[in-house]
PDB file of N, CA and C in Angstrom:
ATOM      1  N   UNK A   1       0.839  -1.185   0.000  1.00  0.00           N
ATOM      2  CA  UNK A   1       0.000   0.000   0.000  1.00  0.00           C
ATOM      3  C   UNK A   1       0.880   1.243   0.000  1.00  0.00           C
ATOM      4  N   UNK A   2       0.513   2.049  -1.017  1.00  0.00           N
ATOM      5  CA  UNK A   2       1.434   3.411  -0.629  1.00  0.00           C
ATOM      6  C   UNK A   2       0.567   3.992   0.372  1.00  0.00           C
ATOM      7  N   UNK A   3       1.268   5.561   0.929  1.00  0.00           N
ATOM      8  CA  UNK A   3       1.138   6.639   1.622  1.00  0.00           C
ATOM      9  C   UNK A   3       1.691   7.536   1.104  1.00  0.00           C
ATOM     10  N   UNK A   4       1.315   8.730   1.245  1.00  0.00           N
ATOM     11  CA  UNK A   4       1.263  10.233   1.304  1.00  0.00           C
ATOM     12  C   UNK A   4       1.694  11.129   2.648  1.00  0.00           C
ATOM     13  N   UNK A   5       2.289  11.347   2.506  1.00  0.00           N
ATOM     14  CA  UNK A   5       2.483  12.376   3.717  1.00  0.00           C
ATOM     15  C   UNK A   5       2.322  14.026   2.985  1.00  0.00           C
ATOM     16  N   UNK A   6       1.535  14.922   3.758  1.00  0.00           N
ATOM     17  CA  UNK A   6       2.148  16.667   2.773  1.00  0.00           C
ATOM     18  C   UNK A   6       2.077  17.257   4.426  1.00  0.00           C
ATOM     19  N   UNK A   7       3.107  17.796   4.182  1.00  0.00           N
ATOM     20  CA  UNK A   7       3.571  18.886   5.391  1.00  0.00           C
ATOM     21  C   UNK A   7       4.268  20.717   4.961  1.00  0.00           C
ATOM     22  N   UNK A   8       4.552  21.333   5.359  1.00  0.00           N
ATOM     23  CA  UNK A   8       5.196  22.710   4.780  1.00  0.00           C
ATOM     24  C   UNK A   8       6.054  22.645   6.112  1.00  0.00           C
ATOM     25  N   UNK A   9       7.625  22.843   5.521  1.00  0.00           N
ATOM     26  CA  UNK A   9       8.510  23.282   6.670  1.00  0.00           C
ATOM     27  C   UNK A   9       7.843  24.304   7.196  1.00  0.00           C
ATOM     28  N   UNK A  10       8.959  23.702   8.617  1.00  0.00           N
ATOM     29  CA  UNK A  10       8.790  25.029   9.615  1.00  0.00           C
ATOM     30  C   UNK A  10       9.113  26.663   9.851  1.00  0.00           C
ATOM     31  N   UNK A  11       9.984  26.362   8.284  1.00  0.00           N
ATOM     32  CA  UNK A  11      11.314  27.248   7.880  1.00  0.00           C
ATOM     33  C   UNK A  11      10.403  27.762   6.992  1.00  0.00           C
ATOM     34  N   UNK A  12       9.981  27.313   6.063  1.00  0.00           N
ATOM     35  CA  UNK A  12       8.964  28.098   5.054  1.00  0.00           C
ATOM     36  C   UNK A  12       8.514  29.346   5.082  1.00  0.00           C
ATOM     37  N   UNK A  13       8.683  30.226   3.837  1.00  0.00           N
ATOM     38  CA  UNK A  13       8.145  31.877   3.789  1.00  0.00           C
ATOM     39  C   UNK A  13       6.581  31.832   3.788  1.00  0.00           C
ATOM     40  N   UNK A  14       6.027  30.132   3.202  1.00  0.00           N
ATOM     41  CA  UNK A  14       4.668  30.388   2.776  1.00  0.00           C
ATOM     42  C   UNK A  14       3.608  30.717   3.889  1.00  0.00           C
ATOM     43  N   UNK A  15       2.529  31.739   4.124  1.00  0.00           N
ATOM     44  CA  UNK A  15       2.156  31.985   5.087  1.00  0.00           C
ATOM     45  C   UNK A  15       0.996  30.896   5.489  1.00  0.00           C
ATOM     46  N   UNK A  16       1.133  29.567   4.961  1.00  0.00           N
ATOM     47  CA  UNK A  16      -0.198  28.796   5.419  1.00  0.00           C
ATOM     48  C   UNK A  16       0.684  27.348   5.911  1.00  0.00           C
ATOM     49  N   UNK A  17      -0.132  26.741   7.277  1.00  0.00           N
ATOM     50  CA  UNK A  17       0.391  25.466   7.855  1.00  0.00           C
ATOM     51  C   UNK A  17      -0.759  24.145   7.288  1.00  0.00           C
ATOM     52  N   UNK A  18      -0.071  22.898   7.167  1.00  0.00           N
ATOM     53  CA  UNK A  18      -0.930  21.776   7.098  1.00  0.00           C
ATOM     54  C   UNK A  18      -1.589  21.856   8.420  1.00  0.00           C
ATOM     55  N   UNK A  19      -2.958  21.382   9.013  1.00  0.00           N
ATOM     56  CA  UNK A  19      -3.089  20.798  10.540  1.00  0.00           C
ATOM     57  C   UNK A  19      -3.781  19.777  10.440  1.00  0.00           C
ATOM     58  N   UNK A  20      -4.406  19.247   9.536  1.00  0.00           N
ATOM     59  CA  UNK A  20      -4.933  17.990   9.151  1.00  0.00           C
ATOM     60  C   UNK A  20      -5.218  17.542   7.959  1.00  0.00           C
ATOM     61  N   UNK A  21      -5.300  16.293   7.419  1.00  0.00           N
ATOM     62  CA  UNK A  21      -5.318  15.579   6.075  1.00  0.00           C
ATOM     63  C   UNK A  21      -5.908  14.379   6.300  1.00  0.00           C
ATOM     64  N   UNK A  22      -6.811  14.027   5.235  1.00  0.00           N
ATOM     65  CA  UNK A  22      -6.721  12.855   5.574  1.00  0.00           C
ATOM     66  C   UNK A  22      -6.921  12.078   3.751  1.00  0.00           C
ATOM     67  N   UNK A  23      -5.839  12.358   3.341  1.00  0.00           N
ATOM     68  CA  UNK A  23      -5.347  12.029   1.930  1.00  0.00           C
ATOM     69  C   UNK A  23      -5.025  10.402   1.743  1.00  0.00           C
ATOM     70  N   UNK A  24      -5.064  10.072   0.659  1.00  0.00           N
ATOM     71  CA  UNK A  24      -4.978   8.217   0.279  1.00  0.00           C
ATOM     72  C   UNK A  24      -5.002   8.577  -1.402  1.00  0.00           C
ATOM     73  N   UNK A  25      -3.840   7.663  -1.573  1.00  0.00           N
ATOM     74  CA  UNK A  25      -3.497   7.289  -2.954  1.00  0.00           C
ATOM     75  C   UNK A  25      -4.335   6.262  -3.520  1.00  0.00           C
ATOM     76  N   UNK A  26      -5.525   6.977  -4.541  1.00  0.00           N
ATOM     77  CA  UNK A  26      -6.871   6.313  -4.808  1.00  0.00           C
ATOM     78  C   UNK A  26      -6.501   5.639  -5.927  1.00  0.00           C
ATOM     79  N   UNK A  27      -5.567   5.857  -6.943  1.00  0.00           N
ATOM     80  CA  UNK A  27      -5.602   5.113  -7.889  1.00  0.00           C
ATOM     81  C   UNK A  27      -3.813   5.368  -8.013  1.00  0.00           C
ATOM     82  N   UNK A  28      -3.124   4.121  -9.051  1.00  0.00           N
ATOM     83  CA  UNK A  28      -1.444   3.781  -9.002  1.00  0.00           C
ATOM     84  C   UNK A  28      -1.462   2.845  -9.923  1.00  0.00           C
ATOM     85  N   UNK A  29      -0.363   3.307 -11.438  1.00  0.00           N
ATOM     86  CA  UNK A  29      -0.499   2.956 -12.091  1.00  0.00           C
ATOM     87  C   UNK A  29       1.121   2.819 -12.558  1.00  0.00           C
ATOM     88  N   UNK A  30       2.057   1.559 -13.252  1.00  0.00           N
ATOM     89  CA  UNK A  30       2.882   1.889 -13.500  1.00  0.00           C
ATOM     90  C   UNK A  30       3.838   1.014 -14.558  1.00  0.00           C
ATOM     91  N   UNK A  31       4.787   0.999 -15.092  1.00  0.00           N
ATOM     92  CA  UNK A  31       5.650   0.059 -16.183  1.00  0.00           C
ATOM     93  C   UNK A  31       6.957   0.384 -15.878  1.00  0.00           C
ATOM     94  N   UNK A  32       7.934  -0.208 -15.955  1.00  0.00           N
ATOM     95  CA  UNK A  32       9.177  -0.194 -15.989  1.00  0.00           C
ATOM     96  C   UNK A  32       9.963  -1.227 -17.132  1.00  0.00           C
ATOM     97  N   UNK A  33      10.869  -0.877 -18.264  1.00  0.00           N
ATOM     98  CA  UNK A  33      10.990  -1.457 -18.899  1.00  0.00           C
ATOM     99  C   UNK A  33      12.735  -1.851 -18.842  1.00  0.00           C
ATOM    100  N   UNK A  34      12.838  -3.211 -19.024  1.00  0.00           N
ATOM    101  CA  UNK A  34      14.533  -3.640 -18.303  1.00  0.00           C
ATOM    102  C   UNK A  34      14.667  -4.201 -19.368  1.00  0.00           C
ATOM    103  N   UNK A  35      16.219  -3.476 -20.105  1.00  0.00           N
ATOM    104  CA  UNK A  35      17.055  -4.214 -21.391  1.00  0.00           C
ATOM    105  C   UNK A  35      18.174  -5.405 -20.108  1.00  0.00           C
ATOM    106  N   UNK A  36      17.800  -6.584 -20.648  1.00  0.00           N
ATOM    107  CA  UNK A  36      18.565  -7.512 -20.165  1.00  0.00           C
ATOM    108  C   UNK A  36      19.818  -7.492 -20.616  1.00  0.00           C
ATOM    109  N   UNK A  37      19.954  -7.091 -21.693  1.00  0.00           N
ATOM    110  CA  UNK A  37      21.653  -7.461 -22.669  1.00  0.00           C
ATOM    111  C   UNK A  37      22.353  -5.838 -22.083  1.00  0.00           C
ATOM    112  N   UNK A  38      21.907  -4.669 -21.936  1.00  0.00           N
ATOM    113  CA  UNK A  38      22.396  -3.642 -21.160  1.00  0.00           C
ATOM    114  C   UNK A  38      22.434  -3.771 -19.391  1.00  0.00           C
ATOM    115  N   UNK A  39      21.375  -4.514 -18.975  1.00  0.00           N
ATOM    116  CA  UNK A  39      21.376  -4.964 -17.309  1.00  0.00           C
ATOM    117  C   UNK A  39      20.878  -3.119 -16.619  1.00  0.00           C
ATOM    118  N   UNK A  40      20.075  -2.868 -17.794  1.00  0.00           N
ATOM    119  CA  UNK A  40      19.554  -1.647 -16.625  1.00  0.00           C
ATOM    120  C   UNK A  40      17.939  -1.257 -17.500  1.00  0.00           C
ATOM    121  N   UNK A  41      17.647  -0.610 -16.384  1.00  0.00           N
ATOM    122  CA  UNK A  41      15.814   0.119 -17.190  1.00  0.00           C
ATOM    123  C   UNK A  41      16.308   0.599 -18.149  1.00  0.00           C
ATOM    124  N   UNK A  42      15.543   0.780 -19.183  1.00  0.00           N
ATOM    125  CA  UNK A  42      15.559   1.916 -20.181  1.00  0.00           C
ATOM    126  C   UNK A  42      13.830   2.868 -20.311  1.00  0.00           C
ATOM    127  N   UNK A  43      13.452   2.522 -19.719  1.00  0.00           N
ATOM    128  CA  UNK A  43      12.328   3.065 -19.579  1.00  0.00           C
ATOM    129  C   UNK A  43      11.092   3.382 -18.764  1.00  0.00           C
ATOM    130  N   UNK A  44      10.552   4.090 -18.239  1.00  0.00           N
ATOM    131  CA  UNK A  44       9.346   4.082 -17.225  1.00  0.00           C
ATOM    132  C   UNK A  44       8.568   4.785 -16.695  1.00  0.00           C
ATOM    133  N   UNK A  45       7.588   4.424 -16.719  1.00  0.00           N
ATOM    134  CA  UNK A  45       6.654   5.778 -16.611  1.00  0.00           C
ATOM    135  C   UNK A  45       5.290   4.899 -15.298  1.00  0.00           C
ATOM    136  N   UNK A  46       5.065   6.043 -14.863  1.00  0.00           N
ATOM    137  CA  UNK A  46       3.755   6.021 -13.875  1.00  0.00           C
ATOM    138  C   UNK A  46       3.142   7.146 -13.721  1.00  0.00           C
ATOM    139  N   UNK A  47       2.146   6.330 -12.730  1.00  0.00           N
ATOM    140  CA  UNK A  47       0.767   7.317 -13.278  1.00  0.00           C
ATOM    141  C   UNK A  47       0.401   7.257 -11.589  1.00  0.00           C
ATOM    142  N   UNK A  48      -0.618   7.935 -10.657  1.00  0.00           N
ATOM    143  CA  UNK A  48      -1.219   8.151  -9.633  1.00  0.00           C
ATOM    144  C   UNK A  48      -1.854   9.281  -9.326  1.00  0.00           C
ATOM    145  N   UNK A  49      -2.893   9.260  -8.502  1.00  0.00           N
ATOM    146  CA  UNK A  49      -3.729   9.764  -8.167  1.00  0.00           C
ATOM    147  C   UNK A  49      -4.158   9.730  -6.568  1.00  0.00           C
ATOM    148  N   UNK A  50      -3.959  11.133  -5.745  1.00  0.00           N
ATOM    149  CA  UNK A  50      -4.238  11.470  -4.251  1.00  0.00           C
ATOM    150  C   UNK A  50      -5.341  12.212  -4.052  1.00  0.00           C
ATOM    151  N   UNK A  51      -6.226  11.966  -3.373  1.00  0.00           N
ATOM    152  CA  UNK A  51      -7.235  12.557  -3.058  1.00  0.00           C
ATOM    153  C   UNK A  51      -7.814  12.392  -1.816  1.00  0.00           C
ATOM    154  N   UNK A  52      -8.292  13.317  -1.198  1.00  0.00           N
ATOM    155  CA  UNK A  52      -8.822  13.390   0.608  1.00  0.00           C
ATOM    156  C   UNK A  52      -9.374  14.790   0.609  1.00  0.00           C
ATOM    157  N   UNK A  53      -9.683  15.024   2.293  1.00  0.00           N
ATOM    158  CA  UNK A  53      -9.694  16.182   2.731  1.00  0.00           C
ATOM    159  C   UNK A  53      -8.420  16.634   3.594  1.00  0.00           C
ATOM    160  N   UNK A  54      -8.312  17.814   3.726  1.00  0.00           N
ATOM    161  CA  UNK A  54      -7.242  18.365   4.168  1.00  0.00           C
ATOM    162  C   UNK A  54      -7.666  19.682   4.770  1.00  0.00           C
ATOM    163  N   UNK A  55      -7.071  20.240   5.785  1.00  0.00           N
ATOM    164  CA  UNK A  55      -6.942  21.364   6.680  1.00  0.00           C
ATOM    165  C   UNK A  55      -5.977  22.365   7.030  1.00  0.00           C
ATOM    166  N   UNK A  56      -6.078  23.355   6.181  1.00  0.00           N
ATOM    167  CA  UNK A  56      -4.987  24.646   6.244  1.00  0.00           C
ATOM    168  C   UNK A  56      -5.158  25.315   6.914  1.00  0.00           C
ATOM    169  N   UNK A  57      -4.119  26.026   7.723  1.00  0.00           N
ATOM    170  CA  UNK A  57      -4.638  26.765   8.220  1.00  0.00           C
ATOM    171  C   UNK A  57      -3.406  28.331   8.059  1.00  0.00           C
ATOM    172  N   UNK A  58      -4.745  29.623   7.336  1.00  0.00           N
ATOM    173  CA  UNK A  58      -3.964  30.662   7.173  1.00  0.00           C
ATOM    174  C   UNK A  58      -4.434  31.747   7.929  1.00  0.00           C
ATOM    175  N   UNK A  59      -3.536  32.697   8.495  1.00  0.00           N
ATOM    176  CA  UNK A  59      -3.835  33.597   9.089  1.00  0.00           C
ATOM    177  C   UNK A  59      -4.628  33.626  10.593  1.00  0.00           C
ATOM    178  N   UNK A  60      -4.736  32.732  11.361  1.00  0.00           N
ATOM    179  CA  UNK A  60      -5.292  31.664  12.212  1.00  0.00           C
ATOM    180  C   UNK A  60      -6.595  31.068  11.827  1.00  0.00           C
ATOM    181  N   UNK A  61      -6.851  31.232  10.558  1.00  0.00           N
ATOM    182  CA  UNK A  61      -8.341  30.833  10.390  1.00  0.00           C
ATOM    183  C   UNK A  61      -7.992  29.013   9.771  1.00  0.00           C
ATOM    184  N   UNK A  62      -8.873  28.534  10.061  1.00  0.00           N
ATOM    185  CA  UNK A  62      -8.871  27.289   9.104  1.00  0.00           C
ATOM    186  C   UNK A  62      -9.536  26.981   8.128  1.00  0.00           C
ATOM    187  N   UNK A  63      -9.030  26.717   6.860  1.00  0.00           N
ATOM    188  CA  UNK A  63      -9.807  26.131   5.895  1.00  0.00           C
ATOM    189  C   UNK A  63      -9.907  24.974   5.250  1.00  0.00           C
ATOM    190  N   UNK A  64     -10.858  24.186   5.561  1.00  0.00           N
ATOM    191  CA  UNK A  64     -11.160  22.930   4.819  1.00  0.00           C
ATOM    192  C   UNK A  64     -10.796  22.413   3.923  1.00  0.00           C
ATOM    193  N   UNK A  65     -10.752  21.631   3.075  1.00  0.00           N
ATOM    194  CA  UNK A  65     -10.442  21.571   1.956  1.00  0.00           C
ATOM    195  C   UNK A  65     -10.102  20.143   1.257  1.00  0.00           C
ATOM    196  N   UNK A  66     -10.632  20.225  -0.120  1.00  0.00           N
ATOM    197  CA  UNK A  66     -10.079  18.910  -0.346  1.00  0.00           C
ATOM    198  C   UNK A  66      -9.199  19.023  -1.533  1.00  0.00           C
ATOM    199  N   UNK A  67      -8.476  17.549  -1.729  1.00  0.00           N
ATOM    200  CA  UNK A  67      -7.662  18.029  -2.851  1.00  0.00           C
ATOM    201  C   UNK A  67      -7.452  16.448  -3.791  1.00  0.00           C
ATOM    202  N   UNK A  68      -7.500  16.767  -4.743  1.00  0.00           N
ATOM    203  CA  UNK A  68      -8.034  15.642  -5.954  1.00  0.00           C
ATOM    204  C   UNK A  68      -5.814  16.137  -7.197  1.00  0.00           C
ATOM    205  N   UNK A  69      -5.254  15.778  -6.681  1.00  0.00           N
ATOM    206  CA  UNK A  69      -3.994  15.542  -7.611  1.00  0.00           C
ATOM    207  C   UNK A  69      -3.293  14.462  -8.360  1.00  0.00           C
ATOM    208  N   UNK A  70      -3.488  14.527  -9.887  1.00  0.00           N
ATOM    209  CA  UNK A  70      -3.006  13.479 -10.419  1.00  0.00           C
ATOM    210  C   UNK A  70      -1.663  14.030 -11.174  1.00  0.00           C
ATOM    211  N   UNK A  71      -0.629  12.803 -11.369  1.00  0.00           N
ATOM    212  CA  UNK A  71       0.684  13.107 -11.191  1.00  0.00           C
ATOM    213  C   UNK A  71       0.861  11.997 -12.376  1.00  0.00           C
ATOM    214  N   UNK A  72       1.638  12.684 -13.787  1.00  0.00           N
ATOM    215  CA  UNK A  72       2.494  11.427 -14.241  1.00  0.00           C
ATOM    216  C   UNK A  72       3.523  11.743 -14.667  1.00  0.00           C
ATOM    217  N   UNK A  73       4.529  10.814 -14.469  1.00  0.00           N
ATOM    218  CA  UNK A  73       6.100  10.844 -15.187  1.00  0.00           C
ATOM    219  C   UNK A  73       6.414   9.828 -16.466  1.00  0.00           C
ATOM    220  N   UNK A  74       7.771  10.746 -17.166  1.00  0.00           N
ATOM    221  CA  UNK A  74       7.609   9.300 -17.666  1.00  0.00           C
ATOM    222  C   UNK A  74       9.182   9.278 -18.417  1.00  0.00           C
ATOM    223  N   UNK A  75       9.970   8.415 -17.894  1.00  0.00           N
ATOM    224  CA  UNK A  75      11.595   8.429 -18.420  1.00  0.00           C
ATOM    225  C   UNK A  75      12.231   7.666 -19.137  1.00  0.00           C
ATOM    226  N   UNK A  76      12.562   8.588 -20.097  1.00  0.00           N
ATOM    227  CA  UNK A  76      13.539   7.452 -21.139  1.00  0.00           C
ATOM    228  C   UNK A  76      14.632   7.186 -21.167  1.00  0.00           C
ATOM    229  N   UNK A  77      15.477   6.639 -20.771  1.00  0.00           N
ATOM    230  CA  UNK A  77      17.275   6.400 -20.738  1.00  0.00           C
ATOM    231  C   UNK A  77      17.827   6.379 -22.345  1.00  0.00           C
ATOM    232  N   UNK A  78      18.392   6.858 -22.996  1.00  0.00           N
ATOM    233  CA  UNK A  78      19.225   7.243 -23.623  1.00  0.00           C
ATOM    234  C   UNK A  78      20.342   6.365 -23.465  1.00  0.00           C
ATOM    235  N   UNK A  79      20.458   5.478 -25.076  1.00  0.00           N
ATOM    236  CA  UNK A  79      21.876   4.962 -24.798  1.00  0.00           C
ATOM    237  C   UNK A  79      23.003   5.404 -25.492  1.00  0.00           C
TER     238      UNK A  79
END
């Protein structure tokens, strides 16, 4: 099972804090492609999707919130 963690340093200029989440990686998708005669990937890409509610809080106020982020990569090695 994956996890998610999102936090904002403590160090951070941005003026808003995490104070609650409750985020899960709803969907995970992925390929990796291995040249045997080279002995390394040459290729790979994935796909995922996080979604929950979450709790910011700016200026001391809190705001609710949810958040729906889908994410894909995708790398080619070059020989």
């Amino acid at each position: 099972m994956l996890s998610v963690e999102l936090s904002v340093a403590d160090d951070s200029p941005l003026p808003i804090r995490v104070k609650d989440s409750q985020r899960k990686v709803k969907e995970s998708k992925g390929v990796v492609l291995f040249d045997r005669k080279l002995g390394r990937i040459v290729q790979s890409k994935e796909w995922f999707r996080i979604a929950g509610g979450i709790t910011l809080v700016a200026n001391g106020q809190e705001l609710p919130s949810e958040l729906d982020l889908k994410m894909e990569t995708e790398v080619a090695i070059k020989r």
